[in-house]
Protein backbone atom coordinates (compact mmCIF):
# COMPACT_ATOMS: atom_id res chain seq x y z
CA UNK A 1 35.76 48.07 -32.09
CA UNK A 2 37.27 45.39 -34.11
CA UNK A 3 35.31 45.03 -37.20
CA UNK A 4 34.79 41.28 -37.06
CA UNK A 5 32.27 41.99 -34.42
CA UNK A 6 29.79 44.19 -36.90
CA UNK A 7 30.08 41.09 -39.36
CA UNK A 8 29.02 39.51 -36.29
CA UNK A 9 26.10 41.53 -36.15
CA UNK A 10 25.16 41.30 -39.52
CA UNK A 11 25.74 37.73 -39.73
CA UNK A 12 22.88 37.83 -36.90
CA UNK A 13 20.30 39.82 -39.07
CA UNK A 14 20.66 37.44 -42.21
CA UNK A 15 21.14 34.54 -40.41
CA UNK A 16 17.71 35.39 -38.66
CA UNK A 17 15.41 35.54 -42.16
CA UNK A 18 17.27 32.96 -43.82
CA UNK A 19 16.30 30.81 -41.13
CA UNK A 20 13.59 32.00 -40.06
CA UNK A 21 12.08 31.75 -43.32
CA UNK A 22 14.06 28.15 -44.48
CA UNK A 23 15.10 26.40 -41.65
CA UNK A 24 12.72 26.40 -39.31
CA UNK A 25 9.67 27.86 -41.46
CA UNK A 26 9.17 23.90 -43.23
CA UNK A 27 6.89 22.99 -40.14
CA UNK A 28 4.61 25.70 -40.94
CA UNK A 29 5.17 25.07 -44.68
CA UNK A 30 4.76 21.52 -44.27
CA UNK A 31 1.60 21.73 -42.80
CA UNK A 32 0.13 24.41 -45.30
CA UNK A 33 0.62 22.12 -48.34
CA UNK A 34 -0.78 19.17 -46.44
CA UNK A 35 -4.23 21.57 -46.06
CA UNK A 36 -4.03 23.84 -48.41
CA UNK A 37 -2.97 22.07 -51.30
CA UNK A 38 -3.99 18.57 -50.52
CA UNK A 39 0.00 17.09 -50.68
CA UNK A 40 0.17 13.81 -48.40
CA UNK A 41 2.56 14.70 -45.40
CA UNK A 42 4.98 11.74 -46.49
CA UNK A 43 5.24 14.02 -49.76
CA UNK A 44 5.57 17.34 -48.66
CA UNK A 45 8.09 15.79 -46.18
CA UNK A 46 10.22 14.41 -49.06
CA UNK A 47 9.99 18.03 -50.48
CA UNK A 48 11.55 19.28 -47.16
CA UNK A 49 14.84 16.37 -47.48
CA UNK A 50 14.85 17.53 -51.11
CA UNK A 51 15.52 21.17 -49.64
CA UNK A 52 18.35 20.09 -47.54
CA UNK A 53 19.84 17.09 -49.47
CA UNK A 54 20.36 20.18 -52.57
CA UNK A 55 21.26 21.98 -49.94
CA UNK A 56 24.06 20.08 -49.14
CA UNK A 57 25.15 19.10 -52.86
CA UNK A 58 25.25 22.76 -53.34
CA UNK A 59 27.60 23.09 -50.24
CA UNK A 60 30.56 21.67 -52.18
CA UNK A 61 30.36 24.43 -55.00
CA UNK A 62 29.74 27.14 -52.73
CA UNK A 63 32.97 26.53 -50.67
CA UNK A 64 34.93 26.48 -53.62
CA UNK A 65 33.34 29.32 -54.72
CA UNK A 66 33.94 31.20 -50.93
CA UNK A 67 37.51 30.81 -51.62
CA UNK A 68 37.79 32.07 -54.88
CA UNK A 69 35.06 34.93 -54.97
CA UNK A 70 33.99 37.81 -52.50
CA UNK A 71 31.54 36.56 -50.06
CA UNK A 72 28.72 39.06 -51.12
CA UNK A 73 28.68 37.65 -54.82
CA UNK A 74 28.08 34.12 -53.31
CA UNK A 75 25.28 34.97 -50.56
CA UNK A 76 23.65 37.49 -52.79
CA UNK A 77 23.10 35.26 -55.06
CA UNK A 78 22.18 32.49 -52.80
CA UNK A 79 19.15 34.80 -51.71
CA UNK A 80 18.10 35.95 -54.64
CA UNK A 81 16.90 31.87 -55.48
CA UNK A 82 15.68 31.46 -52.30
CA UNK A 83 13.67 34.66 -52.30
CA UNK A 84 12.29 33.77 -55.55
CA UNK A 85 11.42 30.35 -54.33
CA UNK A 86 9.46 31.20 -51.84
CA UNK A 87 7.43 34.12 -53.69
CA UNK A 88 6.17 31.22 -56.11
CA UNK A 89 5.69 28.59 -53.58
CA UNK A 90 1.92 29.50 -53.52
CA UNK A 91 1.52 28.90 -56.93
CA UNK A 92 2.78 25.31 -56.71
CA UNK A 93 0.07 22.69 -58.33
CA UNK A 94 1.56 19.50 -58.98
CA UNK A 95 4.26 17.47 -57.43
CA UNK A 96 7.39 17.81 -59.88
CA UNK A 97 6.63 21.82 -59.14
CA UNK A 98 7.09 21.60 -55.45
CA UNK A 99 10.04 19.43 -56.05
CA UNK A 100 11.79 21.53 -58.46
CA UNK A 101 11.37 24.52 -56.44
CA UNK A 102 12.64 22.94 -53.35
CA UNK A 103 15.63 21.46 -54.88
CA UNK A 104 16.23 25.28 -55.96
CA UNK A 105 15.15 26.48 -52.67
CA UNK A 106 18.18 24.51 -51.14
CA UNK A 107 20.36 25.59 -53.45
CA UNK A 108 19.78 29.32 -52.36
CA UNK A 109 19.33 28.75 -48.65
CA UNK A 110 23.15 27.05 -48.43
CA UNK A 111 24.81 29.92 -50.60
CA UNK A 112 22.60 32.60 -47.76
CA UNK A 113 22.87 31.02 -44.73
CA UNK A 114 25.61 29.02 -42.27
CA UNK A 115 28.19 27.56 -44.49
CA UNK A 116 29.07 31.56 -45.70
CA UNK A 117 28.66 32.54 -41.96
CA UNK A 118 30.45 29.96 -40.10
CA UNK A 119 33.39 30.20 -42.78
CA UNK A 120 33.65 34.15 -42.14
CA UNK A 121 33.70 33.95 -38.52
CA UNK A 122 36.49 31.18 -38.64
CA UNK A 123 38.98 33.71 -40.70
CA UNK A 124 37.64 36.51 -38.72
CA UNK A 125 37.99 35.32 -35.15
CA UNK A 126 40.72 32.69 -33.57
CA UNK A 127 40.93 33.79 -29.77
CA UNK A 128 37.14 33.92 -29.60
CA UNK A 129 35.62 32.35 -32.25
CA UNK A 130 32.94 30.03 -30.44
CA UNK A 131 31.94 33.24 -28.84
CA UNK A 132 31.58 34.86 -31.82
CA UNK A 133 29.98 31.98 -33.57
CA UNK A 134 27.37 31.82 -30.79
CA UNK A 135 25.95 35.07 -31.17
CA UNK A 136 26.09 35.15 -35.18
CA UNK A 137 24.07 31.68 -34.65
CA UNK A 138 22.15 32.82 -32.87
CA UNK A 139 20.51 35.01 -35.31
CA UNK A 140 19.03 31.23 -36.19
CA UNK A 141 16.67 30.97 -33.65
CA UNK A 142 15.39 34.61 -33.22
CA UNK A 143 14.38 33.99 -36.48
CA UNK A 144 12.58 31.01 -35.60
CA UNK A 145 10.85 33.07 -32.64
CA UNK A 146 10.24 35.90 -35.01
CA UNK A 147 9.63 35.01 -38.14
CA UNK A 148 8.45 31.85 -38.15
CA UNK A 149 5.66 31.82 -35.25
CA UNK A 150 4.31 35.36 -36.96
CA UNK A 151 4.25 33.11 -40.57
CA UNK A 152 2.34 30.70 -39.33
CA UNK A 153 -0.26 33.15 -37.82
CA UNK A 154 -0.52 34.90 -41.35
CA UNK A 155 -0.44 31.56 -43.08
CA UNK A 156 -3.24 30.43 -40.84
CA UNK A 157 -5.22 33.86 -40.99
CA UNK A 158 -5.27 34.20 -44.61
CA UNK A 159 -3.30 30.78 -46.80
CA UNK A 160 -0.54 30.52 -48.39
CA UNK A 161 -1.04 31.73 -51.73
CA UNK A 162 -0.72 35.11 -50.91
CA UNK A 163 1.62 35.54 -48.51
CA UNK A 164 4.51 33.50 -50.07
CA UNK A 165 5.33 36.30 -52.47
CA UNK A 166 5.85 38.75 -49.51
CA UNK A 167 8.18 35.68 -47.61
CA UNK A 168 10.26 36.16 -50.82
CA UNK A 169 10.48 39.63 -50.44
CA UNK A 170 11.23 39.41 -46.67
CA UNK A 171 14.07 37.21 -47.17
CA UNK A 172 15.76 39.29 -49.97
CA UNK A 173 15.46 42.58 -48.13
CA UNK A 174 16.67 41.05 -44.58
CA UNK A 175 19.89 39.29 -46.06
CA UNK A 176 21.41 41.30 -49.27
CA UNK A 177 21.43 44.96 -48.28
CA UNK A 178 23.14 44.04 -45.07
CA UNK A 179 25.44 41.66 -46.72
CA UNK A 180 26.70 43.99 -49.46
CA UNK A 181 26.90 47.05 -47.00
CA UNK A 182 28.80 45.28 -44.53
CA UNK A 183 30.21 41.83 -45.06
CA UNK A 184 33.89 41.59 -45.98
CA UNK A 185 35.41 38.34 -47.03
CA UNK A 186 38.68 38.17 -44.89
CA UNK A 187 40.37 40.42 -42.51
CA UNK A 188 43.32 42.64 -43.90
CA UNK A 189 46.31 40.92 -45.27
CA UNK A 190 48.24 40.62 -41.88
CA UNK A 191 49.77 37.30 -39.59
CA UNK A 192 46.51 37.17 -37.38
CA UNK A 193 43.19 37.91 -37.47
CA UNK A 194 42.80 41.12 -35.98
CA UNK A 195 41.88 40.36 -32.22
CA UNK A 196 45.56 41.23 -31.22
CA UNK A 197 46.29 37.51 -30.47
CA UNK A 198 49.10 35.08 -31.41
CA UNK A 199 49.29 34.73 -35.48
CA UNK A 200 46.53 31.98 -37.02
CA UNK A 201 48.07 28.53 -37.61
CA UNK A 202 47.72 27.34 -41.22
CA UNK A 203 45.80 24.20 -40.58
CA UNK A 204 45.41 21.04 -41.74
CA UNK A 205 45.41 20.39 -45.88
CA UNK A 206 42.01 19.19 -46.62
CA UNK A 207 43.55 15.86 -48.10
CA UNK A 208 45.08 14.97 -44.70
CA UNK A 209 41.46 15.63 -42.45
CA UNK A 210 39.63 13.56 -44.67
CA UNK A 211 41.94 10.92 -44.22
CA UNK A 212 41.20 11.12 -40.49
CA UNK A 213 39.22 8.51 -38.83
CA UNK A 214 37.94 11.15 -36.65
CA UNK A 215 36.55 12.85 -39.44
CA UNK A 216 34.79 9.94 -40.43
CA UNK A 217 33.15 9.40 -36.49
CA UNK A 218 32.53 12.88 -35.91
CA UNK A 219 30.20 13.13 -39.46
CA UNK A 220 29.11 9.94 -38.78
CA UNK A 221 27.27 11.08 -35.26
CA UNK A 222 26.08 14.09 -37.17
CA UNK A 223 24.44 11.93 -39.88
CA UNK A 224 22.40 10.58 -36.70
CA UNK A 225 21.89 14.17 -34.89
CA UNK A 226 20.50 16.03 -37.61
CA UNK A 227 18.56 13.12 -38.61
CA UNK A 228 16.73 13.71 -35.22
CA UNK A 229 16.93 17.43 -34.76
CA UNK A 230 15.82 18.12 -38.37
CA UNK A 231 13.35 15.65 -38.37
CA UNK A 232 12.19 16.90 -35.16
CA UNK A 233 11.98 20.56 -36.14
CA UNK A 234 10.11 19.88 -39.23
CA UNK A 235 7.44 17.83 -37.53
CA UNK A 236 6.89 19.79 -34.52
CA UNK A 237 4.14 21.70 -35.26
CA UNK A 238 2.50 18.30 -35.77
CA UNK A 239 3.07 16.97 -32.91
CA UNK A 240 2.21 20.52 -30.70
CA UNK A 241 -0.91 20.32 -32.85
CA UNK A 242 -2.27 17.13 -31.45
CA UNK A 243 -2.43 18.99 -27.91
CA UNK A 244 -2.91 22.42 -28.74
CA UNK A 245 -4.58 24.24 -31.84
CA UNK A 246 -4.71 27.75 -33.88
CA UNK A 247 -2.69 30.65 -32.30
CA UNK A 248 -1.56 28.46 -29.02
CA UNK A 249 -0.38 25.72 -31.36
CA UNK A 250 1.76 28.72 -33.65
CA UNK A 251 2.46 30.36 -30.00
CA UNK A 252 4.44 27.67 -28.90
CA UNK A 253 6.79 27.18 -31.98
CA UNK A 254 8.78 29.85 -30.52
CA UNK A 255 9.80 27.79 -27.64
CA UNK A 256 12.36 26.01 -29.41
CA UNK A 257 14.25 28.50 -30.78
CA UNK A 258 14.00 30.63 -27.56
CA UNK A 259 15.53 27.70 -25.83
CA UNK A 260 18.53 27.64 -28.30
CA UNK A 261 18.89 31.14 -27.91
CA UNK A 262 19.38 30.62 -24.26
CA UNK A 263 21.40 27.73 -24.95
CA UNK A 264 23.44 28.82 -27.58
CA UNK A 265 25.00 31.87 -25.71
CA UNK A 266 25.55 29.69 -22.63
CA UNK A 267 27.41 27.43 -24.91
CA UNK A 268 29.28 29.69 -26.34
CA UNK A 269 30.90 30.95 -22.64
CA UNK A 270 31.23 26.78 -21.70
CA UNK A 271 32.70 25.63 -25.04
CA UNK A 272 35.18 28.55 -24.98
CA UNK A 273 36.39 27.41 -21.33
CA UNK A 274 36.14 23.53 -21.51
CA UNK A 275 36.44 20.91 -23.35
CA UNK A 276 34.22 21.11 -26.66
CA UNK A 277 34.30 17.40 -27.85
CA UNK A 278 32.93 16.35 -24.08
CA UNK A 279 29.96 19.32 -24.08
CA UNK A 280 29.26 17.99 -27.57
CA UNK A 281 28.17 14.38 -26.01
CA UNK A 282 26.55 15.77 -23.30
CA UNK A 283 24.59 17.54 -25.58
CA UNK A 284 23.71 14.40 -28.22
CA UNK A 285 22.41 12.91 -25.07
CA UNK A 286 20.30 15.46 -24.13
CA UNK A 287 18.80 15.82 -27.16
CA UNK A 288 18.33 11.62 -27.87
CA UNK A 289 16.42 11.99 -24.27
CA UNK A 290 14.09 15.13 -24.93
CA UNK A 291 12.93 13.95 -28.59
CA UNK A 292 12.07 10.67 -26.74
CA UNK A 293 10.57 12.29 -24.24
CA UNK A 294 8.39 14.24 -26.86
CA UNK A 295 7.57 10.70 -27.91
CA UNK A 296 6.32 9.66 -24.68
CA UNK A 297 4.81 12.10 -22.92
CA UNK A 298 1.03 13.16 -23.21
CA UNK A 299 0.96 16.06 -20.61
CA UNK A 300 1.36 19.12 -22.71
CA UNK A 301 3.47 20.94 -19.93
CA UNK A 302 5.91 17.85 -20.09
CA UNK A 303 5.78 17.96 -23.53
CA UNK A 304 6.93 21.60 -24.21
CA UNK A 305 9.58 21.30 -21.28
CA UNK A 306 10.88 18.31 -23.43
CA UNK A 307 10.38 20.90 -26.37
CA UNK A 308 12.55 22.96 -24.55
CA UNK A 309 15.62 20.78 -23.59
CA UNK A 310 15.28 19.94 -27.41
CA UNK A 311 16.01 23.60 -28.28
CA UNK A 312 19.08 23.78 -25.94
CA UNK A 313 20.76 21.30 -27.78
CA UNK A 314 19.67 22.51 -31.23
CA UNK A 315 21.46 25.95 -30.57
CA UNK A 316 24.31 24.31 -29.36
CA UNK A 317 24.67 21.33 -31.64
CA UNK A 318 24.51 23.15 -35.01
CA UNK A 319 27.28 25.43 -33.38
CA UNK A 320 29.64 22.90 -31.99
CA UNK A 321 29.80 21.27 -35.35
CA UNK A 322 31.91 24.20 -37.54
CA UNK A 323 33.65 24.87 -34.35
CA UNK A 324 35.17 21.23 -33.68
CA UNK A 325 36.09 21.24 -37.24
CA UNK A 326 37.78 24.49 -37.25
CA UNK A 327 39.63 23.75 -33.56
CA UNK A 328 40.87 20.90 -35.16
CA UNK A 329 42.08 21.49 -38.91
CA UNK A 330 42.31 24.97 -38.89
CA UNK A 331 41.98 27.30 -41.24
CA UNK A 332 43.65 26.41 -44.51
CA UNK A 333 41.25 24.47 -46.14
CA UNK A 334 38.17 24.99 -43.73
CA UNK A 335 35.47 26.10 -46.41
CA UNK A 336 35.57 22.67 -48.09
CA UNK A 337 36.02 20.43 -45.09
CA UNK A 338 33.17 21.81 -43.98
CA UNK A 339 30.95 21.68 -46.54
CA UNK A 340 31.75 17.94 -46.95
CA UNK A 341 30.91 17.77 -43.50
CA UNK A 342 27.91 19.58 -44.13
CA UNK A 343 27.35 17.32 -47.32
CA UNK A 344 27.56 14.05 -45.11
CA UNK A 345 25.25 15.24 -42.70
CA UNK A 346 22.68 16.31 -45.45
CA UNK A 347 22.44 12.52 -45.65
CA UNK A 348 20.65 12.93 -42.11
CA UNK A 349 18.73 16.23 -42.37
CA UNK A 350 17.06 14.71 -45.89
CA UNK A 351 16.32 11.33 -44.36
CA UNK A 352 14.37 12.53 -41.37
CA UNK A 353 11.71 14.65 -42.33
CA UNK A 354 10.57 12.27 -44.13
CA UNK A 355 11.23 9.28 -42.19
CA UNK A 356 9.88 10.45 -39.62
CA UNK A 357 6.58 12.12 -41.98
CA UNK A 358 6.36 7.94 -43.11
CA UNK A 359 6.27 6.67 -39.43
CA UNK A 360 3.53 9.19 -38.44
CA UNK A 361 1.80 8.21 -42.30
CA UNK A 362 2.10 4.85 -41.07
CA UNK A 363 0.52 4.60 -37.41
CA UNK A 364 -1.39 8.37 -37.53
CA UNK A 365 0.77 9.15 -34.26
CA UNK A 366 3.77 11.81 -33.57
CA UNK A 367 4.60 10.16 -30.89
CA UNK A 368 5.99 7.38 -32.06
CA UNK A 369 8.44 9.75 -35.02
CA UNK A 370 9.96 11.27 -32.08
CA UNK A 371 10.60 7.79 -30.44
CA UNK A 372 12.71 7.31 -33.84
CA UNK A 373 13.88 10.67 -33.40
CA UNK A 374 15.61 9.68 -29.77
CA UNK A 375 16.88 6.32 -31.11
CA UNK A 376 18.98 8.38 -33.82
CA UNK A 377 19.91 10.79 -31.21
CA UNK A 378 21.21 7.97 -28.78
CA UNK A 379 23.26 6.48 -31.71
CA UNK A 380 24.72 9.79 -32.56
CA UNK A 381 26.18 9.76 -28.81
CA UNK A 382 27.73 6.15 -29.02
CA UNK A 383 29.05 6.83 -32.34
CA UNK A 384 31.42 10.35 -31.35
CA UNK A 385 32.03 8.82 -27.95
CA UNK A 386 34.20 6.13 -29.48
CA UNK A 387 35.89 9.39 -31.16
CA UNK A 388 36.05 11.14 -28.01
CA UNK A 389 37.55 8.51 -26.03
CA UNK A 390 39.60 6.91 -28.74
CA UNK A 391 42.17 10.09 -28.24
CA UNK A 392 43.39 10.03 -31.74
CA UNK A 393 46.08 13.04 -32.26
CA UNK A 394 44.89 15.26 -35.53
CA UNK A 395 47.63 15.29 -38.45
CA UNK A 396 50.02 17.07 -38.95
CA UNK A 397 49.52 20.94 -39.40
CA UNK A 398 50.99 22.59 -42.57
């Protein structure tokens, strides 16, 4: 077997707590300071863009670190502040605490989670590297169907305070052993990557992509995309909660990410058969109409099926963005062009948590965040279809 597939598989297994426990845990976490600790939504929900906007600050060090160090000294690290984040988030008591330890939080969730992964699987995998990246990604959302619904339950059972220590633990024992034990940063020194295909083209210098107009459009969209999708995933345990309560309410957090799991590995087969840039509009669209949908609809069944359409795209979108990137500038300078991708689009995932906390603040109704939530999505689509349909060549490659 080649060997990129057991980073795969480890990628999978921290990719599922680091999520599970960051990504989508802030809608359970979210919810618990609101209760438990009396913090306003529209604060806690500024704590949550401080998690990704550090997040994506950091993202700019830790490519240039990924380059220069082994990949185990970077996500080890990243976990061990994100472990010990979490383990004192239960002792939080005023607001500059909850804000330092989220900016930290961040910090340790970007060095642990998808920029290290998607960057591996890149120099790992050229003939099928949006399969591969589909099934290491997808380690995000069985965390979020693991993890997260069973940490609401506990959170829910018995608070906050005393389970965060063991959500620190959790986190640190599911992502470094596996990471030191099996994570390597680069295949051997040879002209390809491994898979027995035709030898890796250099790429693109990161000076010339970020020249690139299409750059620019393609970020752009994403600014608007995870606007909605973060902003939707943080809040959706509000918005479930206004038609369903206790265990049915933490029950039905998993049907997201079991939706993106199902739509992840289907993407994964399409994108690596058709054309990537027109799946990746088809999915903005989908997920501009299922947030509004959310938004709109007060049957519960018709909500969760929105739910789920949301979750197809989620899987799909947070893949297709590393992939596009790396199909089109290759591998030379991939760590930092996307992790100023990622840094652009933090712009995005920090805005709508709490835009969307400040709407709901504002008129007491979910409903009308996730209207917001499908506006941003339906700019997102106009935005990369210009980019789509404007057929612009890439440079030059190296």
């Amino acid at each position: 077997m080649y060997y990129g597939w057991k980073i795969v598989a480890a990628l999978f297994v921290i990719l599922m707590f680091s999520s599970g426990l960051g990504f989508y845990n802030h809608a359970v976490i979210l919810q618990a300071l609101s209760t438990e600790k009396g913090f306003p939504i529209t604060l806690a929900s500024t704590a949550v863009s401080l998690f990704f906007f550090s997040s994506g600050v950091t993202g700019m060090l830790v490519a240039s670190l990924l380059e220069k160090y082994d990949v185990r000294l970077v996500i080890t690290a990243g976990a061990v502040l994100a472990s010990g984040c979490l383990a004192l988030l239960g002792s939080v008591t005023s607001e500059w605490q909850l804000f330092v330890l989220y900016l930290v939080f961040g910090a340790g969730f970007c060095a642990s989670g998808l920029l290290p992964a998607t960057t591996l699987v890149a120099r790992w995998f050229e003939n099928n590297r949006a399969r591969a990246l589909s099934v290491a990604s997808t380690g995000l959302s069985v965390g979020g169907i693991v993890v997260t619904p069973y940490c609401a339950h506990v959170i829910e059972t018995i608070g906050m305070v005393p389970v965060s220590p063991y959500m620190g633990l959790v986190y640190f024992v599911g992502v470094v052993p596996l990471c030191l034990l099996v994570l390597r940063s680069a295949p051997p020194a040879k002209s390809h990557t491994g898979e027995g295909g035709p030898p890796v083209t250099p790429g693109i210098p990161y000076s010339a992509a970020v020249r690139e107009l299409w750059f620019w459009q393609l970020n752009l969209a994403y600014i608007f995309v995870m606007l909605a999708q973060v902003g939707g995933i943080a809040h959706q345990y509000g918005i479930v909660s206004e038609h369903l309560q206790g265990e049915e309410a933490a029950l039905a957090l998993g049907i997201l990410p079991a939706a993106s799991i199902i739509g992840r590995l289907i993407g994964g087969v399409i994108v690596d058969r058709t054309d990537a840039p027109r799946f990746t509009l088809a999915m903005m669209g989908m997920q501009g109409l299922s947030l509004a949908g959310m938004g709109i609809f007060a049957n519960v069944w018709l909500l969760l099926a929105c739910l789920a359409l949301f979750g197809i795209t989620v899987g799909n979108l947070l893949m297709l963005q590393p992939l596009l990137l790396a199909s089109r500038y290759g591998l030379l300078n991939y760590s930092r062009i996307y992790a100023l991708a990622n840094f652009l689009t933090m712009i995005g995932i920090a805005a709508g948590p709490v835009a969307m906390g400040y709407i709901f603040e504002s008129t007491r109704r979910y409903g009308n965040a996730y209207l917001l939530a499908g506006a941003a999505g339906s700019v997102a689509l106009l935005v990369f279809g210009f980019a789509v349909f404007g057929r612009q060549r890439p440079p030059a490659v190296a």
